[in-house]
Protein backbone atom coordinates (compact mmCIF):
# COMPACT_ATOMS: atom_id res chain seq x y z
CA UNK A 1 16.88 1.02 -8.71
CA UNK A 2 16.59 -1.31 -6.29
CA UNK A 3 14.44 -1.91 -2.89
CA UNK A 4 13.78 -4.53 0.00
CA UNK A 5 11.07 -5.75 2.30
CA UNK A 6 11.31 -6.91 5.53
CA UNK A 7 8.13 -8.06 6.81
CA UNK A 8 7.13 -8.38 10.45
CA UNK A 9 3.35 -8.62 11.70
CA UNK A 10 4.56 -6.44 14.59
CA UNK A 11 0.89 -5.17 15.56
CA UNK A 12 1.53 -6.60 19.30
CA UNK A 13 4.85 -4.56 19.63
CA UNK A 14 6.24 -7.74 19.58
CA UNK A 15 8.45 -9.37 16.27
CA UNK A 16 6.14 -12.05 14.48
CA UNK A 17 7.01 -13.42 11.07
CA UNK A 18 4.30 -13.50 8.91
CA UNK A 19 2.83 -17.16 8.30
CA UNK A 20 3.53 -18.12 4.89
CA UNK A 21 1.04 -20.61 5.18
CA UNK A 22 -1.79 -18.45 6.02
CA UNK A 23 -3.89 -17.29 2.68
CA UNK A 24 -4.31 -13.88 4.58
CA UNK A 25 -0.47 -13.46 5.41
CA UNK A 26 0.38 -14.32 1.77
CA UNK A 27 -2.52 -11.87 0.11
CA UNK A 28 -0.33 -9.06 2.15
CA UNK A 29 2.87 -10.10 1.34
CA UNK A 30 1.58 -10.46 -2.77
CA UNK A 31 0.24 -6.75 -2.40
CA UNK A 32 3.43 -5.00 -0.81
CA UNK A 33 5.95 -7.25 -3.42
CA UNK A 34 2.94 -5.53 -5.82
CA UNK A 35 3.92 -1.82 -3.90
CA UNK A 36 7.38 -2.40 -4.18
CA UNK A 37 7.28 -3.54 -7.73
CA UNK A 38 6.04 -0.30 -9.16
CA UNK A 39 8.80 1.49 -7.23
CA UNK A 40 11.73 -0.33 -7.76
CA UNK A 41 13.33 -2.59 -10.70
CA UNK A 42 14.40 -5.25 -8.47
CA UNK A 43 13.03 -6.17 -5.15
CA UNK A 44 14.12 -8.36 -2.17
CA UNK A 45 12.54 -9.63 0.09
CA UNK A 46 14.10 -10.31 3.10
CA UNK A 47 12.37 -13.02 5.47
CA UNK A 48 15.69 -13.03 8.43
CA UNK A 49 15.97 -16.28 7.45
CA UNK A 50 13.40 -17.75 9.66
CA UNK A 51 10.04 -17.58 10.19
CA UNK A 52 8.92 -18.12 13.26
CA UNK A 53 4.78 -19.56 13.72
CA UNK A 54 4.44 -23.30 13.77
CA UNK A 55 0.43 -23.62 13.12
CA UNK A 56 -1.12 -26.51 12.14
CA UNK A 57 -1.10 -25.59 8.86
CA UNK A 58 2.92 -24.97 8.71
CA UNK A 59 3.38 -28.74 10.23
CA UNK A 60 0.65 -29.86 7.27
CA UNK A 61 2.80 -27.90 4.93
CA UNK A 62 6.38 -28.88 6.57
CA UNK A 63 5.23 -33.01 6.07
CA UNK A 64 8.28 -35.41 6.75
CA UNK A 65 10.90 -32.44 6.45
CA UNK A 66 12.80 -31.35 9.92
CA UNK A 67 12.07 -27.92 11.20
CA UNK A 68 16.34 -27.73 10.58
CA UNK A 69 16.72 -28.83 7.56
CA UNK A 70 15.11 -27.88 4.74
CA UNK A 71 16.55 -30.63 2.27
């Protein structure tokens, strides 16, 4: 059986990806892939193909790379 995620830090009623940078952000992400895991026998998680904070700490992590292009 399989199940997704589709994470959203929506506590301000208003859509927020999570930051992946954040040590926080990925501790909860790590313990609902953890939920999900011993649910389910495959799990996706779905991130909409975006995410959308631009903290210091995403430009550290970004370097030379483009926001665009990920290559």
């Amino acid at each position: 059986m399989a199940g997704g995620m589709a994470l959203s830090d929506g506590g301000s009623g208003q859509f927020r990806s999570f930051c992946y940078t954040n040590p926080k952000d990925r501790e909860f992400v790590k313990n609902a892939a953890q939920l999900a895991a011993r649910h389910f026998d495959e799990v996706i998680q779905d991130d909409f193909f975006f995410v959308t904070t631009k903290y210091d700490s995403d430009i550290a992590a970004k370097g030379k790379k483009s926001w665009t292009n990920s290559g």
